[in-house]
PDB file of N, CA and C in Angstrom:
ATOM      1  N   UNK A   1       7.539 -23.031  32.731  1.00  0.00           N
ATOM      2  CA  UNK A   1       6.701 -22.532  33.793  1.00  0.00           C
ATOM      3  C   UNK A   1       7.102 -23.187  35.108  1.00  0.00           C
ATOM      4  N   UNK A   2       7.241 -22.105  36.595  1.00  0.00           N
ATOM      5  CA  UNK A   2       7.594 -23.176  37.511  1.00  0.00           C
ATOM      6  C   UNK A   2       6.659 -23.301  38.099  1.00  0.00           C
ATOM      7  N   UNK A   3       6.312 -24.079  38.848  1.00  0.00           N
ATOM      8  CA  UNK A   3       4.599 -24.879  40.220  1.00  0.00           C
ATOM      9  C   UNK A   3       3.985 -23.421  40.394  1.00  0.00           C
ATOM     10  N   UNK A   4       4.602 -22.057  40.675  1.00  0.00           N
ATOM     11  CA  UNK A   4       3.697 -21.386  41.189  1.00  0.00           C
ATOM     12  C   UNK A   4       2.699 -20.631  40.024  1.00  0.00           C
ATOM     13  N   UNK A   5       3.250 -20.870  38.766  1.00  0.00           N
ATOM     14  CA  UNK A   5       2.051 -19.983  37.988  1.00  0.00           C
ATOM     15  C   UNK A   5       1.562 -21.214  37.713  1.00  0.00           C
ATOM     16  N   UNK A   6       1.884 -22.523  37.178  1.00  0.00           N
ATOM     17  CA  UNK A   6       0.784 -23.522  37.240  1.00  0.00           C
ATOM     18  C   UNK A   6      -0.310 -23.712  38.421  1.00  0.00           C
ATOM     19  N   UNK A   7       0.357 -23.406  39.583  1.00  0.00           N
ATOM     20  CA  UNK A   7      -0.684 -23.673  41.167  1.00  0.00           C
ATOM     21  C   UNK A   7      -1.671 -22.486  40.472  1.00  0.00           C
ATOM     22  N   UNK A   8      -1.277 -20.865  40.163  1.00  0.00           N
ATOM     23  CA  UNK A   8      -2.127 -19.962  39.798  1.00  0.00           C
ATOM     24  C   UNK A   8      -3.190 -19.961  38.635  1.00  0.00           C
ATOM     25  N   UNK A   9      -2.593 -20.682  38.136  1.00  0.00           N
ATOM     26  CA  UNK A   9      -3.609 -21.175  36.858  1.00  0.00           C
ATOM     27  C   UNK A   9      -4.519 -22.384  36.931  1.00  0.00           C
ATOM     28  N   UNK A  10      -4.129 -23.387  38.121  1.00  0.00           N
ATOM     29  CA  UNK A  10      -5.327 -24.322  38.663  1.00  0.00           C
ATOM     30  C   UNK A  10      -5.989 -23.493  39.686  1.00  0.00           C
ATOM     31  N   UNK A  11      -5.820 -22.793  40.164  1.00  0.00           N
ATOM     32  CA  UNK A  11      -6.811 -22.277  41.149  1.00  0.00           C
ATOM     33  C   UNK A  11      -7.484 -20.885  40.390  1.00  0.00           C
ATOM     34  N   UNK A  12      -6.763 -20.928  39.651  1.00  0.00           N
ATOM     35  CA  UNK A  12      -7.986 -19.500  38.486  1.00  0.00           C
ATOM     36  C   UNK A  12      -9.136 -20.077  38.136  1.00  0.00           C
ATOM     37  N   UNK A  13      -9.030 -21.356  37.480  1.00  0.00           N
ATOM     38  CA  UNK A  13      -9.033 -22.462  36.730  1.00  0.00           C
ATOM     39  C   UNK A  13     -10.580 -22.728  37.766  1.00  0.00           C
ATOM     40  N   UNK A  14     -10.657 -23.568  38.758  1.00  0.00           N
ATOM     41  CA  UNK A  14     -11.257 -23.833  39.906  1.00  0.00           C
ATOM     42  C   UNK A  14     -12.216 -22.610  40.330  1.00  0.00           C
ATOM     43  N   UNK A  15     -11.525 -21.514  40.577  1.00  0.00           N
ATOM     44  CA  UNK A  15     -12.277 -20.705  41.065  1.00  0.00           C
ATOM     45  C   UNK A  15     -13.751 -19.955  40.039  1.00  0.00           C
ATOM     46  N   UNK A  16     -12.812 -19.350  38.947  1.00  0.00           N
ATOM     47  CA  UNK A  16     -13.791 -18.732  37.657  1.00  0.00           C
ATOM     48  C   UNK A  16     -14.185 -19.992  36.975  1.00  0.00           C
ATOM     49  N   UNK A  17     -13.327 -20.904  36.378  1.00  0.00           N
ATOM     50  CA  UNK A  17     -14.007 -21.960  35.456  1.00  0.00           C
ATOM     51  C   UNK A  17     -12.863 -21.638  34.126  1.00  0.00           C
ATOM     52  N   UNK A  18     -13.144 -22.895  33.190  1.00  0.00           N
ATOM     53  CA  UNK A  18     -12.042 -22.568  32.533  1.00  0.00           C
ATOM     54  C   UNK A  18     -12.524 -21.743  30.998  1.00  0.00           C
ATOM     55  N   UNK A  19     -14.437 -21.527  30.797  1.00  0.00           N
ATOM     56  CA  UNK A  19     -14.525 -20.575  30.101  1.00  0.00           C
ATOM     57  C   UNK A  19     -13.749 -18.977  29.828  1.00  0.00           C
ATOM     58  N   UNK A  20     -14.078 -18.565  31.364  1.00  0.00           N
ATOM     59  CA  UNK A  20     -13.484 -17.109  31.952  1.00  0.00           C
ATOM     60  C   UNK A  20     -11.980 -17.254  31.487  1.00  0.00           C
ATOM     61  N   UNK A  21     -11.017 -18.451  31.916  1.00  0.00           N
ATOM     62  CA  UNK A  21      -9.441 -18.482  31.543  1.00  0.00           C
ATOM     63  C   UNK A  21      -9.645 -18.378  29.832  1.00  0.00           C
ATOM     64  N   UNK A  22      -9.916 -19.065  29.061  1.00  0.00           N
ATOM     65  CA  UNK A  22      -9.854 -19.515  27.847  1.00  0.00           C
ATOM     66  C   UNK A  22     -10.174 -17.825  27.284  1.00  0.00           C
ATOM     67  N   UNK A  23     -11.199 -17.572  27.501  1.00  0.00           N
ATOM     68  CA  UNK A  23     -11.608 -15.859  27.001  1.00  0.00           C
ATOM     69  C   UNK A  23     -10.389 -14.935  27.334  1.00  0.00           C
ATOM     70  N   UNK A  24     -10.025 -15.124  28.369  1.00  0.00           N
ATOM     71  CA  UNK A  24      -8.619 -14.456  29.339  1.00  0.00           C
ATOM     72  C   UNK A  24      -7.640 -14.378  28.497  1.00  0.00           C
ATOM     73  N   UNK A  25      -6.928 -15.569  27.924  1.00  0.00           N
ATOM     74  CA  UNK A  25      -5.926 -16.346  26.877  1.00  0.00           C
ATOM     75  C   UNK A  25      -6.269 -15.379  25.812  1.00  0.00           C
ATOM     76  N   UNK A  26      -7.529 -15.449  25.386  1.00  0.00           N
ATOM     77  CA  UNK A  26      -8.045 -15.261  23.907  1.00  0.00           C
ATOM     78  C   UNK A  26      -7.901 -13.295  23.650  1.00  0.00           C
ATOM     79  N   UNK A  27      -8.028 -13.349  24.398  1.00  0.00           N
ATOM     80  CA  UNK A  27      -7.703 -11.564  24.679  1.00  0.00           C
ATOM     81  C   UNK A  27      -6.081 -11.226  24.386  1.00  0.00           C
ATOM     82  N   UNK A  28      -5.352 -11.396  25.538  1.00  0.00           N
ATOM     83  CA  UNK A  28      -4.127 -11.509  25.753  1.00  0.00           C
ATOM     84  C   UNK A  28      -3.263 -11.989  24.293  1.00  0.00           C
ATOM     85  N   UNK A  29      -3.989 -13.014  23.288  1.00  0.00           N
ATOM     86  CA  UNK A  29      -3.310 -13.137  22.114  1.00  0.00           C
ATOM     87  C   UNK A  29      -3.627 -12.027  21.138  1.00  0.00           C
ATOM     88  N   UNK A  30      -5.137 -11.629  21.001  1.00  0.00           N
ATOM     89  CA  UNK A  30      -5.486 -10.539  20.411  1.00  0.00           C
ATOM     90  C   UNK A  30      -4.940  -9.235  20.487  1.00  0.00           C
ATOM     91  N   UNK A  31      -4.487  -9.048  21.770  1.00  0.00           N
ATOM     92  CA  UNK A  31      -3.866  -8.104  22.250  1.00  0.00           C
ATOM     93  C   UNK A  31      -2.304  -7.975  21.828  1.00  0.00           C
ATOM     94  N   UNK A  32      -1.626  -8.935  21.945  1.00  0.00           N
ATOM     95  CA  UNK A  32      -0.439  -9.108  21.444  1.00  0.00           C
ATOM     96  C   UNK A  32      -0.083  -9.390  20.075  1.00  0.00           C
ATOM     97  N   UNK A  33      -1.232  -9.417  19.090  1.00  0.00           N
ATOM     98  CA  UNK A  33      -1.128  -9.251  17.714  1.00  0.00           C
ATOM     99  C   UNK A  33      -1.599  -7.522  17.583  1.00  0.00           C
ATOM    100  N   UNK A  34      -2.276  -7.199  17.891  1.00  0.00           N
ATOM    101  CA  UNK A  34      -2.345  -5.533  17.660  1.00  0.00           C
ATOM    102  C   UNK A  34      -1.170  -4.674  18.140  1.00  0.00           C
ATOM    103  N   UNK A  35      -0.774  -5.041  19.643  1.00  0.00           N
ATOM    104  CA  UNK A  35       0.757  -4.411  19.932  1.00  0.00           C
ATOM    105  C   UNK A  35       1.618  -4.738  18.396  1.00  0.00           C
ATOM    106  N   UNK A  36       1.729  -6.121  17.879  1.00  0.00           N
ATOM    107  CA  UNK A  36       3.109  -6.404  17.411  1.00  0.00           C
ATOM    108  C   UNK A  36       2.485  -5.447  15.457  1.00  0.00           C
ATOM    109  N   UNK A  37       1.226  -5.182  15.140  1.00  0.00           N
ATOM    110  CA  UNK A  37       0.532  -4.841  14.482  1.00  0.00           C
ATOM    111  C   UNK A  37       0.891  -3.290  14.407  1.00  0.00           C
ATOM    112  N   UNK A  38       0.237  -2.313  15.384  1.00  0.00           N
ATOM    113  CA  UNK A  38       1.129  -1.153  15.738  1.00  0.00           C
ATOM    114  C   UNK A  38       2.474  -0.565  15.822  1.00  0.00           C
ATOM    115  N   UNK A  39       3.011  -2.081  16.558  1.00  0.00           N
ATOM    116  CA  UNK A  39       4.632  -1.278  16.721  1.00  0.00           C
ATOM    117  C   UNK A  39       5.174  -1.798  15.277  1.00  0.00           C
ATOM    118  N   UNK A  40       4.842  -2.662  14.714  1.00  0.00           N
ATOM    119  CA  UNK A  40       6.150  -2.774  13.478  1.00  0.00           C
ATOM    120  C   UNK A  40       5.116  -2.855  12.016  1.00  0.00           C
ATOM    121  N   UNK A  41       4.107  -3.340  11.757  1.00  0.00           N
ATOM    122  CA  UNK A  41       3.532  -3.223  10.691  1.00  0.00           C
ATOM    123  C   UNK A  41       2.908  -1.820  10.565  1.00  0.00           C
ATOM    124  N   UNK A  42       2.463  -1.391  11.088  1.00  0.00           N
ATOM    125  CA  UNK A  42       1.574   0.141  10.433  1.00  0.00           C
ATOM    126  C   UNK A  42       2.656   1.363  10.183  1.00  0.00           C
ATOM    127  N   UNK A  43       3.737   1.446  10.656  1.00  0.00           N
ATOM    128  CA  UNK A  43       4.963   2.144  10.132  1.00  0.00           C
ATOM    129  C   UNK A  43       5.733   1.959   8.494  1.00  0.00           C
ATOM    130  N   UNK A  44       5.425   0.895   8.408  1.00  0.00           N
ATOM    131  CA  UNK A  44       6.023  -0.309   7.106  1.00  0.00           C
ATOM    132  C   UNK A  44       5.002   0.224   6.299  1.00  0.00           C
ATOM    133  N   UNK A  45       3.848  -0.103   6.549  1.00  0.00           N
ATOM    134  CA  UNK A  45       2.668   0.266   5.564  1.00  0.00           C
ATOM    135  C   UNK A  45       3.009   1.902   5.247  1.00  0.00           C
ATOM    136  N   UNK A  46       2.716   2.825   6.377  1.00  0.00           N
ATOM    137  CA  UNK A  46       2.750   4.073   6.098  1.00  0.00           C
ATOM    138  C   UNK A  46       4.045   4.313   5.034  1.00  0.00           C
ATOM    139  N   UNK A  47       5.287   4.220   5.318  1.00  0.00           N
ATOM    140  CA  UNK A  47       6.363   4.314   4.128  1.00  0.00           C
ATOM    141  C   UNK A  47       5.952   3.124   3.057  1.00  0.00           C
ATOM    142  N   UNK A  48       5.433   2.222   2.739  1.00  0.00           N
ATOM    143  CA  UNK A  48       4.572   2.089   1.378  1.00  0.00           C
ATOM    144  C   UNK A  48       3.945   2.959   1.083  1.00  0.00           C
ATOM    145  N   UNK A  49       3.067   3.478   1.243  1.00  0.00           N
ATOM    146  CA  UNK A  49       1.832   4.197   1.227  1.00  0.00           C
ATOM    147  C   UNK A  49       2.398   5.478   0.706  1.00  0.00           C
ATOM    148  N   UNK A  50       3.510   6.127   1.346  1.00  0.00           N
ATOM    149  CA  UNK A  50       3.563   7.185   1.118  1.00  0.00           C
ATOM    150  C   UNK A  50       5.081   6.996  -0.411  1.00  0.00           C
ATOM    151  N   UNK A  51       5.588   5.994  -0.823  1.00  0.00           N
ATOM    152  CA  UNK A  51       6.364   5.489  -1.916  1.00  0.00           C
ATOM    153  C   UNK A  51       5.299   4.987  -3.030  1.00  0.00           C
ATOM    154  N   UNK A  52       4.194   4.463  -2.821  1.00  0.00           N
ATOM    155  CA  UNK A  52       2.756   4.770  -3.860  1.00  0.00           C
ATOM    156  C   UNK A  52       2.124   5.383  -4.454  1.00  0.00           C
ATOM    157  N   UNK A  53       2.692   6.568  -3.265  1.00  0.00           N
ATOM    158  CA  UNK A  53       1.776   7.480  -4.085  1.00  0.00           C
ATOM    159  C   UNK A  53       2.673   8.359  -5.030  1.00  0.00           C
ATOM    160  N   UNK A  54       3.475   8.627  -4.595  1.00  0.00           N
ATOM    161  CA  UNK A  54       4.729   8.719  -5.507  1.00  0.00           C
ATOM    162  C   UNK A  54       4.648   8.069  -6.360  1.00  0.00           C
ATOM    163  N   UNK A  55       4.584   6.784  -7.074  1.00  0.00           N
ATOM    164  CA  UNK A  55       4.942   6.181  -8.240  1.00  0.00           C
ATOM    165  C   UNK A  55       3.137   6.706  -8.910  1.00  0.00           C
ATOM    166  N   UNK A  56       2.197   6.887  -8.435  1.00  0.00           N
ATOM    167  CA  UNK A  56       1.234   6.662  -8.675  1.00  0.00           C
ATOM    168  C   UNK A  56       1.001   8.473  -9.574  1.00  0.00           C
ATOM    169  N   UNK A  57       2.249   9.477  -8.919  1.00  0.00           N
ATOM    170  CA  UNK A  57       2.277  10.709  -9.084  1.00  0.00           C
ATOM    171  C   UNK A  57       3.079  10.317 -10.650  1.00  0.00           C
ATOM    172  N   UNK A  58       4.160  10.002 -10.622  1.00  0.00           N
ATOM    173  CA  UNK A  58       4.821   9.591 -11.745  1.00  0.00           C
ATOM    174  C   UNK A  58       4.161   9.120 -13.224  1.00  0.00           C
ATOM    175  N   UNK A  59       3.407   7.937 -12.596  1.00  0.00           N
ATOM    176  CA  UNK A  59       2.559   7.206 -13.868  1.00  0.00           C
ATOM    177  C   UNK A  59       1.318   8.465 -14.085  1.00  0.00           C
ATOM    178  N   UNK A  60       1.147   9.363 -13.060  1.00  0.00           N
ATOM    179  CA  UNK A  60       0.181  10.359 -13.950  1.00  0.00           C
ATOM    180  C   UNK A  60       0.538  11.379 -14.978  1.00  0.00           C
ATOM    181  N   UNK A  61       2.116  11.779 -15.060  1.00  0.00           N
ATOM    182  CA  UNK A  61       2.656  12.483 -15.605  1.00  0.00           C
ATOM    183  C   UNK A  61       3.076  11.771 -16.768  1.00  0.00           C
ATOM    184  N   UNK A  62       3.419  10.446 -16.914  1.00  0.00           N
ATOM    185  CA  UNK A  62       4.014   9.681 -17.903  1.00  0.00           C
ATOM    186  C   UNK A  62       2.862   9.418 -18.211  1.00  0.00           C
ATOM    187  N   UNK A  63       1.330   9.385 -18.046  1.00  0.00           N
ATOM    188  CA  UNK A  63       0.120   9.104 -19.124  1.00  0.00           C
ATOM    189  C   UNK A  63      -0.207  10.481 -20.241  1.00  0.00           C
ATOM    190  N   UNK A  64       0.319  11.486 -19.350  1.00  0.00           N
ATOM    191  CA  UNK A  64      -0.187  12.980 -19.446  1.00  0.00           C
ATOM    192  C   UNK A  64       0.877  12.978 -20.612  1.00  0.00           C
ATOM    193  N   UNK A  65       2.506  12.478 -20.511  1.00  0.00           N
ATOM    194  CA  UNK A  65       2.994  12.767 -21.685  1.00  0.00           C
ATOM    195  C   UNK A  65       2.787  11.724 -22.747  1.00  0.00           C
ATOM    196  N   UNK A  66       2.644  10.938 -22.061  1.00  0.00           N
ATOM    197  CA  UNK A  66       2.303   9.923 -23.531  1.00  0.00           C
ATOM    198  C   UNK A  66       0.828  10.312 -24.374  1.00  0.00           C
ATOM    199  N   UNK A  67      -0.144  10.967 -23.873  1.00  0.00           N
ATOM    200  CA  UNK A  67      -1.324  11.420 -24.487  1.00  0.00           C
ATOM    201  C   UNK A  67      -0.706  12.913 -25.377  1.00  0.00           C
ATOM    202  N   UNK A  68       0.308  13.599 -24.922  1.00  0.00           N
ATOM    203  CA  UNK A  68       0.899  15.110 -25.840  1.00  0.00           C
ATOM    204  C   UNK A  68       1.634  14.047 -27.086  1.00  0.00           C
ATOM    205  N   UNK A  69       2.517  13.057 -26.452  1.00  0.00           N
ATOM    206  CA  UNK A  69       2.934  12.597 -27.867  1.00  0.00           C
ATOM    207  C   UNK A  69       1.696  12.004 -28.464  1.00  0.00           C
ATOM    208  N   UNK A  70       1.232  11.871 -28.465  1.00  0.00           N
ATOM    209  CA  UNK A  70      -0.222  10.765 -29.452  1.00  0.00           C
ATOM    210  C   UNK A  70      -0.759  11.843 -29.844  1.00  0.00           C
ATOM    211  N   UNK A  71      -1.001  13.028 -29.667  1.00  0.00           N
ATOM    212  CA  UNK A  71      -1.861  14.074 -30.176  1.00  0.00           C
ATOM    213  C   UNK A  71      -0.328  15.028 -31.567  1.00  0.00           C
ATOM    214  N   UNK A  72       0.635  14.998 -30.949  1.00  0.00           N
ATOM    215  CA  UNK A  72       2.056  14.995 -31.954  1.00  0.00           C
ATOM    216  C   UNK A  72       1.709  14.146 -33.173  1.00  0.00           C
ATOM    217  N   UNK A  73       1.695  12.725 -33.107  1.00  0.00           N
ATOM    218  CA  UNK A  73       1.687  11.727 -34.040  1.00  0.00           C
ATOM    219  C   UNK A  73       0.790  11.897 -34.845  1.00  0.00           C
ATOM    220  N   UNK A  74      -0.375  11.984 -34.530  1.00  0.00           N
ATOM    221  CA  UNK A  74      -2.015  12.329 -34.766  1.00  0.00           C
ATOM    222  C   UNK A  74      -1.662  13.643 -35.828  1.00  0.00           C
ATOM    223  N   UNK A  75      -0.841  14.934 -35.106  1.00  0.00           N
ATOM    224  CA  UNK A  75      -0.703  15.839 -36.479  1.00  0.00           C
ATOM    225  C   UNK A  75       0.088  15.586 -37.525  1.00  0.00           C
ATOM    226  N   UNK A  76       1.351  15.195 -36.838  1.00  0.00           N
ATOM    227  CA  UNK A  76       1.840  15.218 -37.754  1.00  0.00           C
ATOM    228  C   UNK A  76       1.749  13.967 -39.000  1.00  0.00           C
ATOM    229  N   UNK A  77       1.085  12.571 -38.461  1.00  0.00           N
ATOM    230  CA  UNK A  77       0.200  11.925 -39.736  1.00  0.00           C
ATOM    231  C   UNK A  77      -0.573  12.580 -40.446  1.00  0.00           C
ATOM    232  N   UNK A  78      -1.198  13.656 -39.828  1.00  0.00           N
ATOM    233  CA  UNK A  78      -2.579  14.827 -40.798  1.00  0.00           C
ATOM    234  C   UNK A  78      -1.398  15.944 -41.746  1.00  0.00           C
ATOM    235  N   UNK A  79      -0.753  16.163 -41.573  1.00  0.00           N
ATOM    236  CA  UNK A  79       0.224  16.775 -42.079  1.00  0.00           C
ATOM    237  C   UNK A  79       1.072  16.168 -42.729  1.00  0.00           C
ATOM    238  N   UNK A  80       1.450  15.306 -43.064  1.00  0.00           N
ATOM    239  CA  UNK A  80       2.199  14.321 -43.415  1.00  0.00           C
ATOM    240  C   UNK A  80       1.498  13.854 -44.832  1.00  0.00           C
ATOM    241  N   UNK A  81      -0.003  13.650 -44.437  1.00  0.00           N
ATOM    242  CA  UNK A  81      -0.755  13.424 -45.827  1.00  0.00           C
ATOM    243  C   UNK A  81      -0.965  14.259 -46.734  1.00  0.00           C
ATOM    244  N   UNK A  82      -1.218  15.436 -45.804  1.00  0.00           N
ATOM    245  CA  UNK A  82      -1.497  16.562 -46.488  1.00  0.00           C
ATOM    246  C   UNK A  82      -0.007  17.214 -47.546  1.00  0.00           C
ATOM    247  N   UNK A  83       1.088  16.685 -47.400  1.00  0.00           N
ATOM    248  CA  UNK A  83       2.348  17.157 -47.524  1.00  0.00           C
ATOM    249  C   UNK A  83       2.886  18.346 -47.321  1.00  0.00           C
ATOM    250  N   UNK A  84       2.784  18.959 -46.498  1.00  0.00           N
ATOM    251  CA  UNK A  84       3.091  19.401 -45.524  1.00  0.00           C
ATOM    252  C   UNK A  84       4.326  19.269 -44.660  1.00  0.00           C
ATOM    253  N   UNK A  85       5.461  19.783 -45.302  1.00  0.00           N
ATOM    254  CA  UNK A  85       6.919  19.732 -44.625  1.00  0.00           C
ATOM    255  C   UNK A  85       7.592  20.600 -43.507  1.00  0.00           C
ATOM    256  N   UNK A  86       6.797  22.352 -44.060  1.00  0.00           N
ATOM    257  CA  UNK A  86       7.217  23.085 -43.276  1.00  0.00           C
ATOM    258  C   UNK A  86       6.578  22.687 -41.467  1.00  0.00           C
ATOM    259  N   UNK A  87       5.452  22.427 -41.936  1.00  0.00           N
ATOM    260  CA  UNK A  87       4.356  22.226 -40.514  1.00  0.00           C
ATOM    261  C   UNK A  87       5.024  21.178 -39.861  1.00  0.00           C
ATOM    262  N   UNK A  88       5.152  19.994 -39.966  1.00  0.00           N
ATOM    263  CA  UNK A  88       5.791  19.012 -39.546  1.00  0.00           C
ATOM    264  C   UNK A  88       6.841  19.559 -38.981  1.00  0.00           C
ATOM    265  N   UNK A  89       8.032  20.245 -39.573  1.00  0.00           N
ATOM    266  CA  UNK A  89       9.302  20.583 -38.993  1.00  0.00           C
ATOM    267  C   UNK A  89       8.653  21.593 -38.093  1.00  0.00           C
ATOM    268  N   UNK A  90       7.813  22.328 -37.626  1.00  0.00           N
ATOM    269  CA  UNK A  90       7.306  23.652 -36.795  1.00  0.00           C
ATOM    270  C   UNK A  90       6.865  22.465 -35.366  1.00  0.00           C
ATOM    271  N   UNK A  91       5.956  21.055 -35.771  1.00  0.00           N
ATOM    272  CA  UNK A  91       5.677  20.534 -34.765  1.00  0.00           C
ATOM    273  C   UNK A  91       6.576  19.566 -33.731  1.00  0.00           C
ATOM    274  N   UNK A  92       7.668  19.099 -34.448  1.00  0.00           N
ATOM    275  CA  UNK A  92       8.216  18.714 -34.185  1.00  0.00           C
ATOM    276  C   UNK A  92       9.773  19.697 -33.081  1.00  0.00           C
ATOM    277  N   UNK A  93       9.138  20.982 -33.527  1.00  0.00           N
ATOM    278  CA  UNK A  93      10.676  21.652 -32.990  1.00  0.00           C
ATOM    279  C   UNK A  93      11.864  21.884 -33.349  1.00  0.00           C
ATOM    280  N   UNK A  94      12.246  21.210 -34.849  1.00  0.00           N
ATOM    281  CA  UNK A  94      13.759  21.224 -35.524  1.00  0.00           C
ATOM    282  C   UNK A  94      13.545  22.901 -36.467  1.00  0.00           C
TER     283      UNK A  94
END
């Protein structure tokens, strides 16, 4: 800093008091975490967000098939007891 923004900051200082500066400061940092908040974090988030939901699309389809195979297994154990060869080969697809 050179003498003249220090001279400006003792006579801010003097004039308002150094509550008014300190609140002044306290803004100005707040402010410069929401700029740096906006410009580079909420872009970052949004491409998460939108790669989430994607995986989140995925794991619904991979529950959806893992519940068709369990209902597969489920017959063809009922069929299986029952002995039942042709049925088995019909559920299975061969």
């Amino acid at each position: 800093m050179n003498s003249t923004t220090i001279n400006f900051i003792i006579n801010f200082i003097s004039n308002y008091g150094f509550p008014i500066f300190a609140s002044l400061c306290v803004m100005y940092v707040l402010y410069y975490i929401w700029k740096w908040v906006t410009i580079n974090v909420k872009p970052v988030l949004s491409n998460i967000n939108e790669h989430l939901n994607g995986v989140a699309e995925k794991v619904k389809n991979l529950e959806h098939d893992v519940e068709k195979l369990n209902q597969k297994v489920t017959i063809i154990t009922i069929l299986k007891s029952q002995g039942n060869e042709q049925a088995i080969k019909d559920v299975i697809g061969k």
